[in-house]
C-alpha atoms as a PDB file:
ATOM      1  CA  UNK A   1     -54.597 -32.523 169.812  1.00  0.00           C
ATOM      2  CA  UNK A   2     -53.473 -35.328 172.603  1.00  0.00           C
ATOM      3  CA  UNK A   3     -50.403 -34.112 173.890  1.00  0.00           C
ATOM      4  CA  UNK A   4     -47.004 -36.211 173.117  1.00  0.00           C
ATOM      5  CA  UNK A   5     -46.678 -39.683 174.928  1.00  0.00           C
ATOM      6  CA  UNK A   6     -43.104 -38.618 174.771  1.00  0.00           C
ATOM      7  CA  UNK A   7     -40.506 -35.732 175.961  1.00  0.00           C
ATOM      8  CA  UNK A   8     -38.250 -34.074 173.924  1.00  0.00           C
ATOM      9  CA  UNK A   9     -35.371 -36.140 175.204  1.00  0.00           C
ATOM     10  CA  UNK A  10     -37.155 -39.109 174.040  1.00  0.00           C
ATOM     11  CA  UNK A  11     -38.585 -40.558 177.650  1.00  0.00           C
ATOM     12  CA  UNK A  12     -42.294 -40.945 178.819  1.00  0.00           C
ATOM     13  CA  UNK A  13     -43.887 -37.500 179.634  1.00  0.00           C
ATOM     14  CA  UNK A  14     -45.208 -38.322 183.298  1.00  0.00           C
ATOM     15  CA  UNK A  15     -45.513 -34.177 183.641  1.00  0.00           C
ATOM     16  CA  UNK A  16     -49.830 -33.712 182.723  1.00  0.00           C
ATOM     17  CA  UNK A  17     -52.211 -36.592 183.059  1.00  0.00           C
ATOM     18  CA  UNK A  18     -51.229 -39.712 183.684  1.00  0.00           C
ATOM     19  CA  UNK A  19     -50.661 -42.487 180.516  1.00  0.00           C
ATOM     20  CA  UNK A  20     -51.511 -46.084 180.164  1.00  0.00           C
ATOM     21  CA  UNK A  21     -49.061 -48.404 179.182  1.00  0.00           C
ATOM     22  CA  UNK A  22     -50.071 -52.138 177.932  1.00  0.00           C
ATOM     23  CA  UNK A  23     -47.516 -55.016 177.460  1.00  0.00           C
ATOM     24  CA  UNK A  24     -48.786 -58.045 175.581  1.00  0.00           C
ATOM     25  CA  UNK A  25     -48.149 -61.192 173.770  1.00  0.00           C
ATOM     26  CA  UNK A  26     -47.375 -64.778 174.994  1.00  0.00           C
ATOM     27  CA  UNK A  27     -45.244 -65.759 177.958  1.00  0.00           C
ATOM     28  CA  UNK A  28     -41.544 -65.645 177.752  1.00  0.00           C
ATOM     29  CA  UNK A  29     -41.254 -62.600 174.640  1.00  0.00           C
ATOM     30  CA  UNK A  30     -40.412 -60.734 176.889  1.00  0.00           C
ATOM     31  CA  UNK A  31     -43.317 -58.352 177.591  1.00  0.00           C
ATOM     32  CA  UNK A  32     -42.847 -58.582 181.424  1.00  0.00           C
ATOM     33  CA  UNK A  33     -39.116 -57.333 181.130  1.00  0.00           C
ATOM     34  CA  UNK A  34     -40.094 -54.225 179.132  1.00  0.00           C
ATOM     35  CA  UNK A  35     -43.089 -53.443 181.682  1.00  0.00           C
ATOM     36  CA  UNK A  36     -40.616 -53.916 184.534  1.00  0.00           C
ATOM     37  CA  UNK A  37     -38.233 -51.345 182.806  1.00  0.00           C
ATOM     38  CA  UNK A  38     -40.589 -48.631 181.531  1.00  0.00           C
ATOM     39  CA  UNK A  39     -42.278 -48.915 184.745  1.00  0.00           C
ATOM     40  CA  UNK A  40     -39.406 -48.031 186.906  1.00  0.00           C
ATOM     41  CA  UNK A  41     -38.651 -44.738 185.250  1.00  0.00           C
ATOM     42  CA  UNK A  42     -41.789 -43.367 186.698  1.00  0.00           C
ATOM     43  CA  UNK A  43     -40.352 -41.394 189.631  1.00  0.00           C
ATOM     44  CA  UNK A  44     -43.054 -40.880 191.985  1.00  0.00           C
ATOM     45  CA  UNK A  45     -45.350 -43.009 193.996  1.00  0.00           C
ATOM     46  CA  UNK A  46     -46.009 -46.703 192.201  1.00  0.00           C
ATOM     47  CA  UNK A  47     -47.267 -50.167 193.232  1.00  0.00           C
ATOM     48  CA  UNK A  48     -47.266 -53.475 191.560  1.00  0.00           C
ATOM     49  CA  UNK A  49     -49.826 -56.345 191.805  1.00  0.00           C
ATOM     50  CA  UNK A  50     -48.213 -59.122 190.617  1.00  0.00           C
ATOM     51  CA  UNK A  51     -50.484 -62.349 191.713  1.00  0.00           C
ATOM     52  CA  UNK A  52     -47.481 -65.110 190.335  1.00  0.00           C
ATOM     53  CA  UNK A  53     -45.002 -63.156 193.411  1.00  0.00           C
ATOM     54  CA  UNK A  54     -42.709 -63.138 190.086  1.00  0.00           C
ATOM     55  CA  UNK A  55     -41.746 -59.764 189.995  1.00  0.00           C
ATOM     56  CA  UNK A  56     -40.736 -58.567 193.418  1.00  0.00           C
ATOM     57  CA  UNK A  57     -38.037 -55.242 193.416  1.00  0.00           C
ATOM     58  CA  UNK A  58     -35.282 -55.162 194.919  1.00  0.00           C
ATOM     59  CA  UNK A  59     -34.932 -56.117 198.594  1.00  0.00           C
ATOM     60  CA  UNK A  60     -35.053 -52.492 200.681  1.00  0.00           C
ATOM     61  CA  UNK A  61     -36.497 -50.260 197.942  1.00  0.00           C
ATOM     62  CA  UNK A  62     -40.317 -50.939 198.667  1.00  0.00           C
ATOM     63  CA  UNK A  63     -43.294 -52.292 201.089  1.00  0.00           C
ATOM     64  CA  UNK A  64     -45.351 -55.126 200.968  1.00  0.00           C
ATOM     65  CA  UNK A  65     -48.784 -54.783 200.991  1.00  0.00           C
ATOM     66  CA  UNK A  66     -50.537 -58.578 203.396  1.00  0.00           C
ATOM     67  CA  UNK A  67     -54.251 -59.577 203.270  1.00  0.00           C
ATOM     68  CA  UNK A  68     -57.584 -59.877 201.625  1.00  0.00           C
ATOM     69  CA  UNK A  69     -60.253 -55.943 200.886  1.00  0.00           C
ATOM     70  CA  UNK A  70     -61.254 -56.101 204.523  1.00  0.00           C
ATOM     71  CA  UNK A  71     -57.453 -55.749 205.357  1.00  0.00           C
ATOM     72  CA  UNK A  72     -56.111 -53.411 203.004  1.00  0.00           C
ATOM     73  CA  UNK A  73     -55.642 -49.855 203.584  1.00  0.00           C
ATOM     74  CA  UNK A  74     -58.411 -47.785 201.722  1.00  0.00           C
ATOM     75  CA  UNK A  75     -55.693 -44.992 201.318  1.00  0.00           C
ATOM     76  CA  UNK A  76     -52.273 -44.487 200.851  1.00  0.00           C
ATOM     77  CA  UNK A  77     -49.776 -45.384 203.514  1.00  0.00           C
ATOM     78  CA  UNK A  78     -47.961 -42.034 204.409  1.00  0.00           C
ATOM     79  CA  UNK A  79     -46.951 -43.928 207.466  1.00  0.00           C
ATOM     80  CA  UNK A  80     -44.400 -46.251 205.252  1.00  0.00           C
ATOM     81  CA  UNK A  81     -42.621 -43.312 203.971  1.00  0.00           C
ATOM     82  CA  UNK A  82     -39.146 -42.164 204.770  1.00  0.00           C
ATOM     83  CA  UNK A  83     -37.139 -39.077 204.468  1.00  0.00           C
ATOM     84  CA  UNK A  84     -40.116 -37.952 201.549  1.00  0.00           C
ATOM     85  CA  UNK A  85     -39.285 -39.799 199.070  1.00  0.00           C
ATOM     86  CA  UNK A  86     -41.259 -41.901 196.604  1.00  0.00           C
ATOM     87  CA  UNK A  87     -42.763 -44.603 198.404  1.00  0.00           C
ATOM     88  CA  UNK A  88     -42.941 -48.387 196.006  1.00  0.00           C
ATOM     89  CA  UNK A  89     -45.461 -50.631 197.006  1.00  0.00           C
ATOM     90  CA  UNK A  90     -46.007 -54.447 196.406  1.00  0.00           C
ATOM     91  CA  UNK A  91     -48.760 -56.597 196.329  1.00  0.00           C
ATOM     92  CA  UNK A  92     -48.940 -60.196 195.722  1.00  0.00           C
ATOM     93  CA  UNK A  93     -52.799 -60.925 196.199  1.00  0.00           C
ATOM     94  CA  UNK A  94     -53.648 -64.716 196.951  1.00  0.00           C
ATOM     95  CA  UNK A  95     -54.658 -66.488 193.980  1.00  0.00           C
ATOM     96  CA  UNK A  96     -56.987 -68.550 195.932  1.00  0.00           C
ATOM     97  CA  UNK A  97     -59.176 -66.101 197.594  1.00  0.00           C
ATOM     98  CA  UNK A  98     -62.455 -65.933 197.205  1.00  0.00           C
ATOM     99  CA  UNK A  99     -62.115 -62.264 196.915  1.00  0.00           C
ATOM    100  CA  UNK A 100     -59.087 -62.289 194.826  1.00  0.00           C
ATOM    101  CA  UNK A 101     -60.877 -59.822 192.225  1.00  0.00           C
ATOM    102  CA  UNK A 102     -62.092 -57.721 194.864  1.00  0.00           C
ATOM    103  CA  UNK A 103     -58.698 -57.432 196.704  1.00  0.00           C
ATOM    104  CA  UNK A 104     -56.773 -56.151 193.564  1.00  0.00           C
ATOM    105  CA  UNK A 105     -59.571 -53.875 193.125  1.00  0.00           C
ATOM    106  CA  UNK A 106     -58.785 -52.576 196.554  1.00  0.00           C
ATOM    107  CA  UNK A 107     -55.284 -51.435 195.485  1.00  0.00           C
ATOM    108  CA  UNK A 108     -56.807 -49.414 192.262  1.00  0.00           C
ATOM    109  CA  UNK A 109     -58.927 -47.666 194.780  1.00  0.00           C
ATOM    110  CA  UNK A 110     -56.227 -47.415 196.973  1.00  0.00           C
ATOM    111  CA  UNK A 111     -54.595 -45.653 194.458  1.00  0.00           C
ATOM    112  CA  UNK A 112     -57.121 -43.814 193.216  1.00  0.00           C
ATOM    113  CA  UNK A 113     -57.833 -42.234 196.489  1.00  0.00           C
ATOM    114  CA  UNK A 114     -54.402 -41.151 196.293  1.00  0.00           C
ATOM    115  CA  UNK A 115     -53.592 -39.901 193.107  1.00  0.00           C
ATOM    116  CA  UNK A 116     -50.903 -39.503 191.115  1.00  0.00           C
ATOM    117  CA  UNK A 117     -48.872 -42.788 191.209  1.00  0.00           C
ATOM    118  CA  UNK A 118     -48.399 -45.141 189.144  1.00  0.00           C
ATOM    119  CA  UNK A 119     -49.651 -49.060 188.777  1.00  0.00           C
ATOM    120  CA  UNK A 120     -48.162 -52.197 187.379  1.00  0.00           C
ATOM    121  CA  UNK A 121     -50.585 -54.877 186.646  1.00  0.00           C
ATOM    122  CA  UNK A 122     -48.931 -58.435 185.761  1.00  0.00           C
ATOM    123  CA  UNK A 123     -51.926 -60.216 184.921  1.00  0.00           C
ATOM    124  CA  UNK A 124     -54.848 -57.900 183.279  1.00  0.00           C
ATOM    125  CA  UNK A 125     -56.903 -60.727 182.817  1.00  0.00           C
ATOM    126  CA  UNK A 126     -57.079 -60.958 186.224  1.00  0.00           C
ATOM    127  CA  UNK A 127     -58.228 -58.139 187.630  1.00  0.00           C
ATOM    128  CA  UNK A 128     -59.883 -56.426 184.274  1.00  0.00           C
ATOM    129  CA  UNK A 129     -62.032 -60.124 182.826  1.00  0.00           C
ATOM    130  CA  UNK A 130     -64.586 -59.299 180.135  1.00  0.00           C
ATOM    131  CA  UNK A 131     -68.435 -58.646 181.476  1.00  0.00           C
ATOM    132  CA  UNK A 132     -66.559 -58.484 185.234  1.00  0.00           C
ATOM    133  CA  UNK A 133     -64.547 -55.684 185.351  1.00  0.00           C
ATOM    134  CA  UNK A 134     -65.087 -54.524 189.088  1.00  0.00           C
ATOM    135  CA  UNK A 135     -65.731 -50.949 189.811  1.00  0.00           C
ATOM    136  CA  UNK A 136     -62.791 -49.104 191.105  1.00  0.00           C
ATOM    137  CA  UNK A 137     -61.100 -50.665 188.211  1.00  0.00           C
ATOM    138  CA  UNK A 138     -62.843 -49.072 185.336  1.00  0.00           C
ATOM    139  CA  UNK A 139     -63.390 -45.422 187.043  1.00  0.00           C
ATOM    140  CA  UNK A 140     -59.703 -45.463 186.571  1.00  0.00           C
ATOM    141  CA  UNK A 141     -60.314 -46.518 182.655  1.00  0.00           C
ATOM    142  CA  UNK A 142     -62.550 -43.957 182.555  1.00  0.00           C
ATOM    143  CA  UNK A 143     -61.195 -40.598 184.546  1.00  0.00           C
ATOM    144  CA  UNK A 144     -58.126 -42.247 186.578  1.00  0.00           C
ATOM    145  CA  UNK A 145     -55.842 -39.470 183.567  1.00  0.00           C
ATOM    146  CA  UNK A 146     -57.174 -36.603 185.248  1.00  0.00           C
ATOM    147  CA  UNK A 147     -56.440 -38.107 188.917  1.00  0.00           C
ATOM    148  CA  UNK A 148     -52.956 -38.320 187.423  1.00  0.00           C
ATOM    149  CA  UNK A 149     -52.832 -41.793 187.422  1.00  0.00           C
ATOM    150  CA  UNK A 150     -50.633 -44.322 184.947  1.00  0.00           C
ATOM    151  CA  UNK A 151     -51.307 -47.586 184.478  1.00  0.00           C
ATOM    152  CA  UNK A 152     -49.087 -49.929 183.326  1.00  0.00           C
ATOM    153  CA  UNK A 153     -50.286 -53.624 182.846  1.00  0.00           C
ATOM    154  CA  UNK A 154     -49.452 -57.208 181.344  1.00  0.00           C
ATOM    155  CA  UNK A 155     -51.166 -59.479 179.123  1.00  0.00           C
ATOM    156  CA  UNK A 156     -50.605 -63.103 176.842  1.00  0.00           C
ATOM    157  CA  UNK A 157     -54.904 -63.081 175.896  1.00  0.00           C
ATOM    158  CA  UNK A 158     -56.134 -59.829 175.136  1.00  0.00           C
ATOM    159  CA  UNK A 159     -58.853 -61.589 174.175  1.00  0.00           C
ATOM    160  CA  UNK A 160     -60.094 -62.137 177.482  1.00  0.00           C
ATOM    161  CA  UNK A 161     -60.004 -58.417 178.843  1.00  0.00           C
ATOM    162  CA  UNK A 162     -62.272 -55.615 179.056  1.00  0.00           C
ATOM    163  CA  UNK A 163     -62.069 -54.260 175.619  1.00  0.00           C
ATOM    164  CA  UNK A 164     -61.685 -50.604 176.929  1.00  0.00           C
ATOM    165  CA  UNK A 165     -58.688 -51.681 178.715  1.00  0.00           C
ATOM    166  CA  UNK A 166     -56.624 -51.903 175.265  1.00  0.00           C
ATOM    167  CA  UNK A 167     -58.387 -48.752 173.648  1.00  0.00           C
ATOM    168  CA  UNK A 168     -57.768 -46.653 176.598  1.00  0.00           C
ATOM    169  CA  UNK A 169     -54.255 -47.392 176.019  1.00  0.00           C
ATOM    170  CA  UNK A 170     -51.412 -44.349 175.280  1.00  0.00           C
ATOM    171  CA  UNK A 171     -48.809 -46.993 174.098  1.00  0.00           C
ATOM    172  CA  UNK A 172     -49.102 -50.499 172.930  1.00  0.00           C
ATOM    173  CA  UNK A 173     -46.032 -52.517 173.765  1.00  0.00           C
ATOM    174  CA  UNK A 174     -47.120 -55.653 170.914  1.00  0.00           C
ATOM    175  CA  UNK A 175     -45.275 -59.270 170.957  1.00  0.00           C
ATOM    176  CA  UNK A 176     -45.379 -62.461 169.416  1.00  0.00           C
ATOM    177  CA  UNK A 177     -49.291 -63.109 169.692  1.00  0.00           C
ATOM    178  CA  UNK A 178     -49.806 -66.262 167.984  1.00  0.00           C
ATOM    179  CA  UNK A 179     -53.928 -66.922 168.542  1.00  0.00           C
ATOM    180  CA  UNK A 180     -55.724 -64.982 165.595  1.00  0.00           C
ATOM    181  CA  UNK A 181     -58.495 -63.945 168.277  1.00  0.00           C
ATOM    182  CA  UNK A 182     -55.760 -61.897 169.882  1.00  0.00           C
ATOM    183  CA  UNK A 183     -54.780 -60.366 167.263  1.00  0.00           C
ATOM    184  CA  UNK A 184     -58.412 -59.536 165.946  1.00  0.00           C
ATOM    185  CA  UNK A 185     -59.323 -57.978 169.676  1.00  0.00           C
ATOM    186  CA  UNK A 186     -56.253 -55.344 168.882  1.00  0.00           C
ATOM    187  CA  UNK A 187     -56.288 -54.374 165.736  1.00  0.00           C
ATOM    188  CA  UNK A 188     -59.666 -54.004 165.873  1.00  0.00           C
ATOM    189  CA  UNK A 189     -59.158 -52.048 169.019  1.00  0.00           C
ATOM    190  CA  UNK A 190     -56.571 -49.842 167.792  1.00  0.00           C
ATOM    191  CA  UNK A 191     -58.410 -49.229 164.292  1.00  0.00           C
ATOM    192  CA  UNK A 192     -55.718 -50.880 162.177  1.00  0.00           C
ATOM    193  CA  UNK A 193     -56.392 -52.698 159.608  1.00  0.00           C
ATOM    194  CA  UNK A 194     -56.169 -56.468 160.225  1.00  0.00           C
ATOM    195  CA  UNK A 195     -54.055 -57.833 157.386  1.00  0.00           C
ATOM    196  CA  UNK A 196     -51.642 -54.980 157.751  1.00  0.00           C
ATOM    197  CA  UNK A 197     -51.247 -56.157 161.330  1.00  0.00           C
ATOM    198  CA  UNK A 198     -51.116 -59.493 160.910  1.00  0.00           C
ATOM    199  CA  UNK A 199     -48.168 -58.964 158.385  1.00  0.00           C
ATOM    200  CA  UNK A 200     -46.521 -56.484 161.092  1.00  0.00           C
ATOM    201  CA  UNK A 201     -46.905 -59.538 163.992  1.00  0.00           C
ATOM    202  CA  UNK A 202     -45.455 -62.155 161.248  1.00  0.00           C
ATOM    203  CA  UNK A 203     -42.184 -59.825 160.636  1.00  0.00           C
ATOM    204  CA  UNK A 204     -41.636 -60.054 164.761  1.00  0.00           C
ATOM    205  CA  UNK A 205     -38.269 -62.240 165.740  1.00  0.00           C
ATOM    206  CA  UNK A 206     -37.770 -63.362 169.019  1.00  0.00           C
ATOM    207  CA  UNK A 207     -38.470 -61.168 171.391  1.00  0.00           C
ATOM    208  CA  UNK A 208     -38.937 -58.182 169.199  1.00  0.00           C
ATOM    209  CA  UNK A 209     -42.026 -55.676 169.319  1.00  0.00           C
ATOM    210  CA  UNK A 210     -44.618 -53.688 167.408  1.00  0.00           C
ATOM    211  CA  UNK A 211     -44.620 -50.443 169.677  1.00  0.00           C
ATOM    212  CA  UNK A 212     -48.597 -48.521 169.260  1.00  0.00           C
ATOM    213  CA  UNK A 213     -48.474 -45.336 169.891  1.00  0.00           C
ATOM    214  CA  UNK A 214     -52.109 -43.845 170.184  1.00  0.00           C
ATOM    215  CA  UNK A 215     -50.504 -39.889 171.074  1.00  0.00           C
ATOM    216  CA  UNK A 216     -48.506 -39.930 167.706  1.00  0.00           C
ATOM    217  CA  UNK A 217     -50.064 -37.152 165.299  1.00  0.00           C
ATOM    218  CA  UNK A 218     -51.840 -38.793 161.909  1.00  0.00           C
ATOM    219  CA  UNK A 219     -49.283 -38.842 159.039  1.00  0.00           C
ATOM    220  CA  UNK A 220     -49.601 -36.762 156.048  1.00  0.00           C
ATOM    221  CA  UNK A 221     -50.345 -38.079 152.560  1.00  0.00           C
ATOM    222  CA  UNK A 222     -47.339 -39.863 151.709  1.00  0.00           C
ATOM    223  CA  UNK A 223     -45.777 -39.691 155.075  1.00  0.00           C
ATOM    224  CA  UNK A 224     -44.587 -43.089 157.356  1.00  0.00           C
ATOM    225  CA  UNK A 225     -47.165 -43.831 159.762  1.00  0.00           C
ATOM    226  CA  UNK A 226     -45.517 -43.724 162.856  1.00  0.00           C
ATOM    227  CA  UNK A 227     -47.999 -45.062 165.195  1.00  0.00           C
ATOM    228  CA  UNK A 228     -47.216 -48.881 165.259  1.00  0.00           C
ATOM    229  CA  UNK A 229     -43.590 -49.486 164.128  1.00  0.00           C
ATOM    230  CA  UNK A 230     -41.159 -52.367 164.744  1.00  0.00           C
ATOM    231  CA  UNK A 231     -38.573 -52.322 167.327  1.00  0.00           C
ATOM    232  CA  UNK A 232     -36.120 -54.487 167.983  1.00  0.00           C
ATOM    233  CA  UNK A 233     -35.275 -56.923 171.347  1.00  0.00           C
ATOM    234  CA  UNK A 234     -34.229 -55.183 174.254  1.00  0.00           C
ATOM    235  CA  UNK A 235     -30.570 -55.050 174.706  1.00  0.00           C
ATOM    236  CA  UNK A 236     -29.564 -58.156 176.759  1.00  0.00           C
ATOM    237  CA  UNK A 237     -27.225 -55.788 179.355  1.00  0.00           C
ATOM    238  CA  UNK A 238     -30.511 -53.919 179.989  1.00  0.00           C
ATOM    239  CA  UNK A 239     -32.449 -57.547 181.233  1.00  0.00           C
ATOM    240  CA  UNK A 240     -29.165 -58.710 183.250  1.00  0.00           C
ATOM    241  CA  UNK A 241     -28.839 -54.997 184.892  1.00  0.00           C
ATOM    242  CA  UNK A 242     -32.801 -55.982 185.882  1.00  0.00           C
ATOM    243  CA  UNK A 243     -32.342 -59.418 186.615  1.00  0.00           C
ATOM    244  CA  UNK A 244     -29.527 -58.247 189.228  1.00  0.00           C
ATOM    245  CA  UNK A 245     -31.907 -56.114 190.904  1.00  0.00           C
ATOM    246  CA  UNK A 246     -35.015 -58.221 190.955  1.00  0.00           C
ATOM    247  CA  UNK A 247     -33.561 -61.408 192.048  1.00  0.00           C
ATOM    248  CA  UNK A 248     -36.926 -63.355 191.730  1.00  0.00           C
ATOM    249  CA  UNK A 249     -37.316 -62.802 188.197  1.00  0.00           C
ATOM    250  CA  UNK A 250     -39.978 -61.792 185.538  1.00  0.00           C
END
């Protein structure tokens, strides 16, 4: 039996392995927002790679990562931390490198070599492309669980990413995807059936969300099925109470 995505109080069970988290649907849903938020209740060591520089934390409460994989620190740097505490990192790779795969790849290992933390992927696509997927990247797919590791990443094509990437995935965090492609590449992922979630995605207002959970137990005969149900928008004070502390924006 996989054990509960979430706590008894409700909240994301970082305790065991780690989880994956995937956000997706087209820009501006709101996808982004909800990453930002679940992603800052993990409370030990995290990093973001966020190639649009779109998604910066607040100034003071992390350290940015400079330069291309022969730059980049292979491990964790202990040297950045103060008084013990969790130690944020941020990465905005350069869109135009040559390298630019390669160089977020170096911050999975980076991680990986570490242990558990946490990582925040803005663009999947990017870093995770069908047939291209680069190596330090899918060991975590694979085994990064049982490093403790939780990965949290962003989408508007699933289409275009490693397939494993959305099948891997403890929760599914589902907006407005309007290209039928998409929506084949996760239902089909997922195992639900595609009319069913088709008529799911058409029920979706603005900014609302089918929520997947992979970690909820199979329903009995004439049960709800719990595993992909509807939630509403995010309440607006909780996107101004992040929009005051990430003054870039999402």
């Amino acid at each position: 039996m996989a054990r509960p995505t979430f706590n008894k109080r409700g909240e994301l069970d970082y305790r065991g392995d780690g989880l994956f988290l995937g956000y997706l649907g087209k820009k501006r849903t709101g996808k982004s927002k909800l990453a930002r938020l679940t992603f800052d209740s993990y409370p030990f060591d995290k990093v973001i790679i966020d190639i649009n520089g779109t998604d910066k934390p607040a100034p003071g409460t992390y350290n940015e990562l400079h330069g291309t994989i022969e730059e980049l620190p292979i491990r964790w740097p202990e040297h950045l931390r103060r008084d013990n505490r969790p130690l944020t990192l941020y990465y905005q790779p350069d869109a135009g490198s040559k390298t630019v795969l390669e160089d977020q790849d170096a911050i999975i290992g980076m991680a990986w070599s570490h242990g558990k933390c946490a990582v925040l992927v803005h663009e999947m696509g990017l870093l995770a492309p069908v047939h291209k997927t680069p190596p330090h990247t899918l060991r975590i797919l694979q085994a990064g669980r049982h490093r403790g590791l939780s990965l949290f990443w962003c989408t508007d094509r699933p289409v275009t990413i490693n397939p494993r990437v959305i099948s891997q995935a403890d929760l599914l965090y589902i907006f407005k995807l309007p290209r039928k492609e998409d929506r084949e590449r996760v239902a089909s992922s997922i195992g639900w059936d595609q009319e069913d979630f088709d008529l799911a995605m058409s029920e979706l207002r603005r900014h609302e969300y089918l929520r997947y959970d992979d970690n909820e137990e199979e329903p009995e005969e004439g049960e709800t099925n719990k595993k992909l149900m509807h939630f509403p928008a995010i309440p607006r004070e909780m996107i101004e109470r992040l929009d005051r502390t990430n003054p870039v924006g999402v």
